[in-house]
C-alpha atoms as a PDB file:
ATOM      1  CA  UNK A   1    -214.182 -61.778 -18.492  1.00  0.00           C
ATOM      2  CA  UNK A   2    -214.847 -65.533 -19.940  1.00  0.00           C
ATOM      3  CA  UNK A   3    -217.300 -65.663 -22.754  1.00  0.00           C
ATOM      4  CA  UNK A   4    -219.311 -68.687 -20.114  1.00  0.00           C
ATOM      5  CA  UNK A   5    -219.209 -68.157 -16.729  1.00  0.00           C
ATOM      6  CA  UNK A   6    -219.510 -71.684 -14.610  1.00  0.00           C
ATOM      7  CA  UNK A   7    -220.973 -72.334 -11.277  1.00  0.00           C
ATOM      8  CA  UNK A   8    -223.951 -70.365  -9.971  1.00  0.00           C
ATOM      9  CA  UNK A   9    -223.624 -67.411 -12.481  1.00  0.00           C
ATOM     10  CA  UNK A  10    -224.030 -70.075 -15.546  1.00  0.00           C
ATOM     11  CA  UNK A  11    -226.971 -69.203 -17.276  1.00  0.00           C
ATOM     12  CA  UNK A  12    -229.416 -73.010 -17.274  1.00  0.00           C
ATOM     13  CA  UNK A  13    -231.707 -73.839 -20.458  1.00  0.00           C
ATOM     14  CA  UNK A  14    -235.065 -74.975 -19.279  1.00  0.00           C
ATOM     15  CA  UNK A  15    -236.937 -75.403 -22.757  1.00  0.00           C
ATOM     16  CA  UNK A  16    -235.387 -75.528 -25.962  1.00  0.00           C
ATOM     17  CA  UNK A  17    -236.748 -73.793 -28.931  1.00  0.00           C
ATOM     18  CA  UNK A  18    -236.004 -72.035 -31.610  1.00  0.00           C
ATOM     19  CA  UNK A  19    -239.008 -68.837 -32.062  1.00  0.00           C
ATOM     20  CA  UNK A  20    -238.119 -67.112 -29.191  1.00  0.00           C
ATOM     21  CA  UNK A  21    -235.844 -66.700 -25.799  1.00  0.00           C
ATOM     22  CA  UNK A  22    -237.105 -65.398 -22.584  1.00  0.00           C
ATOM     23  CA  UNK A  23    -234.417 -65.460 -19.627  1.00  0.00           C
ATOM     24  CA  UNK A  24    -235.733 -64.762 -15.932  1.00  0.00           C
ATOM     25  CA  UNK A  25    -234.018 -64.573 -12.809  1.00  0.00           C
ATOM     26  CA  UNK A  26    -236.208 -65.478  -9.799  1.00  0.00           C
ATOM     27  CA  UNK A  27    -237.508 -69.308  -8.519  1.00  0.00           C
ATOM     28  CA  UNK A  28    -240.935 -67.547  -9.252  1.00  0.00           C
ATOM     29  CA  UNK A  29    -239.870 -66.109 -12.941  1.00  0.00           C
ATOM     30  CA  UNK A  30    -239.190 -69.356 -13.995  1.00  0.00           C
ATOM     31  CA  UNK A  31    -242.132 -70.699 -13.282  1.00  0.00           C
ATOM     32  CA  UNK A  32    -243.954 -68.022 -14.786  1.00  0.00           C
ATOM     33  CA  UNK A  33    -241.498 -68.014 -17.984  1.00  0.00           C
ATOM     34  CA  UNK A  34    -242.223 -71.916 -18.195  1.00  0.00           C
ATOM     35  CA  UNK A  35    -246.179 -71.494 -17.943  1.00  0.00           C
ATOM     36  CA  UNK A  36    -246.084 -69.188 -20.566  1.00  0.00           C
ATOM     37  CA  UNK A  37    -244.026 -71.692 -22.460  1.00  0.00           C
ATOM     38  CA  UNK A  38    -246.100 -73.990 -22.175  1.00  0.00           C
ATOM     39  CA  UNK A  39    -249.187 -71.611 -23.286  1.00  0.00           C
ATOM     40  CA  UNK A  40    -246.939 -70.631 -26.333  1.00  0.00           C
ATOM     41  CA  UNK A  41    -246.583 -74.576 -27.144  1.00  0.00           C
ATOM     42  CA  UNK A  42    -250.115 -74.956 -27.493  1.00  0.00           C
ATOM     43  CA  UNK A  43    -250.642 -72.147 -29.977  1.00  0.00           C
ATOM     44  CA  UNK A  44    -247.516 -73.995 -31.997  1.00  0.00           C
ATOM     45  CA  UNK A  45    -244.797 -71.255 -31.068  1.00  0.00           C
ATOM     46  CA  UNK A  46    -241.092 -72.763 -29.847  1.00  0.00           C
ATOM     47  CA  UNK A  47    -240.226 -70.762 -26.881  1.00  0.00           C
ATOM     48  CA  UNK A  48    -236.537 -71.387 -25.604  1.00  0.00           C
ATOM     49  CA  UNK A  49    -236.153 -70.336 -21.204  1.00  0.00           C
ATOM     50  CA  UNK A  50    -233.372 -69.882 -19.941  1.00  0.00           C
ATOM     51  CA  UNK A  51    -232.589 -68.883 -16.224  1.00  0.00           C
ATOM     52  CA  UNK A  52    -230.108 -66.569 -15.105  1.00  0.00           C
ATOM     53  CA  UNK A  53    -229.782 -65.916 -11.569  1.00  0.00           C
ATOM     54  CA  UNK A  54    -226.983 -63.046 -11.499  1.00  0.00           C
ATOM     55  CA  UNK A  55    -226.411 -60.289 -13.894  1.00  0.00           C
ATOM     56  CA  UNK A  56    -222.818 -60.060 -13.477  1.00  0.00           C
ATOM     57  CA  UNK A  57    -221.089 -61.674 -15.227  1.00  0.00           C
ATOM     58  CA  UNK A  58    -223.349 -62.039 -18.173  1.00  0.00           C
ATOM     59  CA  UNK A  59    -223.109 -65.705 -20.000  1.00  0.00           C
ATOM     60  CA  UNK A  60    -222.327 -63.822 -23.245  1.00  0.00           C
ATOM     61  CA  UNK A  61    -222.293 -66.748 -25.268  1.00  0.00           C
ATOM     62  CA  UNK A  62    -226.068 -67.696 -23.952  1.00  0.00           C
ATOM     63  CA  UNK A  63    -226.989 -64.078 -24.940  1.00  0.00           C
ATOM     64  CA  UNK A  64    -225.827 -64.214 -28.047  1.00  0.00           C
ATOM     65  CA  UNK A  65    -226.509 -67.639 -29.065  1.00  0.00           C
ATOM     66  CA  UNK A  66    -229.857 -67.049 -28.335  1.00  0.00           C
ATOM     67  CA  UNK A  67    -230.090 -63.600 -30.461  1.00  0.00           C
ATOM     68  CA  UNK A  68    -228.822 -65.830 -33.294  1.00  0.00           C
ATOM     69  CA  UNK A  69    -231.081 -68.637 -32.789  1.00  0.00           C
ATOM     70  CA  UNK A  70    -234.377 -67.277 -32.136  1.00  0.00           C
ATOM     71  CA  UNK A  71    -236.545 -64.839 -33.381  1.00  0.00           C
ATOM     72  CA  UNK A  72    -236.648 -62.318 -30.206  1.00  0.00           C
ATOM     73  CA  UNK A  73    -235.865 -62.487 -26.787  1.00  0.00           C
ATOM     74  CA  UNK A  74    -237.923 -61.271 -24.385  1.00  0.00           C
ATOM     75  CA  UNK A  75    -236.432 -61.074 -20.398  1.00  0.00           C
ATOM     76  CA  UNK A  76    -238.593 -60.794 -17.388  1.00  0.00           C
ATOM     77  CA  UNK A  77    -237.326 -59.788 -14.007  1.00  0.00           C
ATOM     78  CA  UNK A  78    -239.373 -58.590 -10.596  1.00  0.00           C
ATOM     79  CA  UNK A  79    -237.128 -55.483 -10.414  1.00  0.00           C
ATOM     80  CA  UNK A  80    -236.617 -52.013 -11.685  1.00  0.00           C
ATOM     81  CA  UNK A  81    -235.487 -52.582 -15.227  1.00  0.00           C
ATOM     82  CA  UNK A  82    -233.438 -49.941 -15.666  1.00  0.00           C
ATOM     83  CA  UNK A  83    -230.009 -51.768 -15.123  1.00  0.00           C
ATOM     84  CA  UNK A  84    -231.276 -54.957 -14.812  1.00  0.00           C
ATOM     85  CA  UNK A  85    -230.602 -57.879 -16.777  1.00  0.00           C
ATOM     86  CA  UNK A  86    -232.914 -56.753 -19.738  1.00  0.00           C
ATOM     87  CA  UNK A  87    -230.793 -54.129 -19.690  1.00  0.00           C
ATOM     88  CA  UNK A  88    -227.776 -55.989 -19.709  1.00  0.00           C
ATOM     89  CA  UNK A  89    -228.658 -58.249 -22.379  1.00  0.00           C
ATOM     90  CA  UNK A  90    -229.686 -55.526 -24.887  1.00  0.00           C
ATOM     91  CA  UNK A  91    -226.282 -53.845 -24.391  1.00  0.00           C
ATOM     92  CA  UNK A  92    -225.074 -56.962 -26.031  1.00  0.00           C
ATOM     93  CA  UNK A  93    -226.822 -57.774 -28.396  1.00  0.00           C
ATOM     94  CA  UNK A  94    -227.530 -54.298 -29.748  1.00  0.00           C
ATOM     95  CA  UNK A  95    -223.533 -54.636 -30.245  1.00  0.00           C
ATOM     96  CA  UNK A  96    -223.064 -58.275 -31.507  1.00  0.00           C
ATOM     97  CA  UNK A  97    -226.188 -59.356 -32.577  1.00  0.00           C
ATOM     98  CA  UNK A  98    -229.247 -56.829 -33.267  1.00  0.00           C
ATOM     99  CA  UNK A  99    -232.330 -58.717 -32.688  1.00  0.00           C
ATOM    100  CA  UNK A 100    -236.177 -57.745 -31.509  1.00  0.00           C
ATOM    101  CA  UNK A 101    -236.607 -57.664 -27.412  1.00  0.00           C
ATOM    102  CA  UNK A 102    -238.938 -57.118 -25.024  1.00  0.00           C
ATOM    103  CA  UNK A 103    -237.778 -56.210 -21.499  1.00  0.00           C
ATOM    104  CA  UNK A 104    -240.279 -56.887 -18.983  1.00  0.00           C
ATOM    105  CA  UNK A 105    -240.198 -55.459 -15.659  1.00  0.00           C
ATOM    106  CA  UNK A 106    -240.931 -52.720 -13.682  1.00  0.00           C
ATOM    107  CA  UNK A 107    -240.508 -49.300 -15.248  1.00  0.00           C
ATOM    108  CA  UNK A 108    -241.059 -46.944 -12.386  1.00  0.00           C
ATOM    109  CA  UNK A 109    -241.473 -46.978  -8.648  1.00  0.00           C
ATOM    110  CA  UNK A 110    -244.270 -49.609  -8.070  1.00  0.00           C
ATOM    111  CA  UNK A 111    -247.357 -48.807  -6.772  1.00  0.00           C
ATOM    112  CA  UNK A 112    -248.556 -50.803  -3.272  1.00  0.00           C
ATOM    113  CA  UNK A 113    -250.423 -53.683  -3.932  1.00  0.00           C
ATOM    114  CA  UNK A 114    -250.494 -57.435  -4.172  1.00  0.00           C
ATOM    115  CA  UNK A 115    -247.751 -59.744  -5.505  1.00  0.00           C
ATOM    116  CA  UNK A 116    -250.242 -60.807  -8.434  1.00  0.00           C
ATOM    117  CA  UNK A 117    -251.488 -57.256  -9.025  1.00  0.00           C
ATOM    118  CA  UNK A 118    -247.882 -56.090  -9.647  1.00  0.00           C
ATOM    119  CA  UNK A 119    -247.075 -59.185 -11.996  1.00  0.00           C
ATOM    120  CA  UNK A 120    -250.181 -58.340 -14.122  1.00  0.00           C
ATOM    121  CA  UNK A 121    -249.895 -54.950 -13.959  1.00  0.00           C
ATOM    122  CA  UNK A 122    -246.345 -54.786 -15.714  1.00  0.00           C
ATOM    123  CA  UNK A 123    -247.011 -57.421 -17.929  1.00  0.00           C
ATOM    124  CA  UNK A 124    -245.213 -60.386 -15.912  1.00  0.00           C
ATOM    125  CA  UNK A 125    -248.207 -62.992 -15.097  1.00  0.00           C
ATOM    126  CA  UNK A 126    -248.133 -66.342 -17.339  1.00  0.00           C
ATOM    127  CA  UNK A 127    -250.156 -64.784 -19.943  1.00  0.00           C
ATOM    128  CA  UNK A 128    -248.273 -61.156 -19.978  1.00  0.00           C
ATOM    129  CA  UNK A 129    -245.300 -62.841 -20.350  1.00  0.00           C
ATOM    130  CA  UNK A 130    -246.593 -64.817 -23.291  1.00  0.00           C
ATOM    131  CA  UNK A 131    -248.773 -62.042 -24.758  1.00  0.00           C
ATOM    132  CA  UNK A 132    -244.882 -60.223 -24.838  1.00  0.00           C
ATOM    133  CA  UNK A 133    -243.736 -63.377 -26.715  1.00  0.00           C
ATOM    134  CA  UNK A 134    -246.520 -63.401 -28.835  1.00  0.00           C
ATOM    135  CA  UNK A 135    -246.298 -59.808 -30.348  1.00  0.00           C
ATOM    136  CA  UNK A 136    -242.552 -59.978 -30.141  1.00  0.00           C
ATOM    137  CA  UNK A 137    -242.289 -63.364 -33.118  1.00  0.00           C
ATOM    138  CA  UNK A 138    -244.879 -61.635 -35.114  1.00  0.00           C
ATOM    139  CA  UNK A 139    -243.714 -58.516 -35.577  1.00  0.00           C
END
């Protein structure tokens, strides 16, 4: 498998930055991932996005320029995250690059209820997503 997939499986930086990495796979996860960006900007912490829209392949060299570069990454996906792409990072950079991560996501069978009561309730809203972020850099 090449180390950079091309085409639609290439993994896209949206924001640079050097504290932290947050990848997302969803039209709607990016815009929450760049929201809380832009929250994280204000309160002087660098957050690097980067969009990945499949899961296999992985863009290993994103992954793991990212674990080198930053100080965490955190992903955020609107699925089960069990096998999903936090998943699939952390398999490689617990074997290339150890770094802190927070994997965002659901953890269980989801409970009925609005689209915005699901994204708060596991933590994937603008501000949960940046909250993640914010305990992840000072840790």
């Amino acid at each position: 498998m090449p180390d950079r997939p091309t085409g639609f499986a290439a993994w896209r930086h949206h924001r640079p930055g050097p504290e932290q990495a947050r990848r997302w796979g969803s039209p709607r996860s990016r815009w929450r991932a760049r929201r809380a960006a832009e929250k994280l900007a204000a309160e002087g912490i660098s957050a690097r996005v980067i969009s990945m829209p499949t899961v296999k392949p992985l863009d290993l060299g994103a992954v793991l320029a990212a674990a080198r570069e930053t100080k965490g990454i955190v992903t955020a996906e609107e699925a089960t995250v069990a096998g999903g792409l936090g998943s699939a990072v952390a398999e490689v950079i617990v074997q290339h690059h150890p770094t802190r991560m927070t994997i965002l996501g659901v953890p269980e069978f989801a409970p009925t209820g609005s689209a915005g009561y699901l994204l708060d309730r596991y933590g994937m809203s603008p501000n949960g997503i940046a909250d993640a972020a914010r305990i992840l850099v000072s840790r």
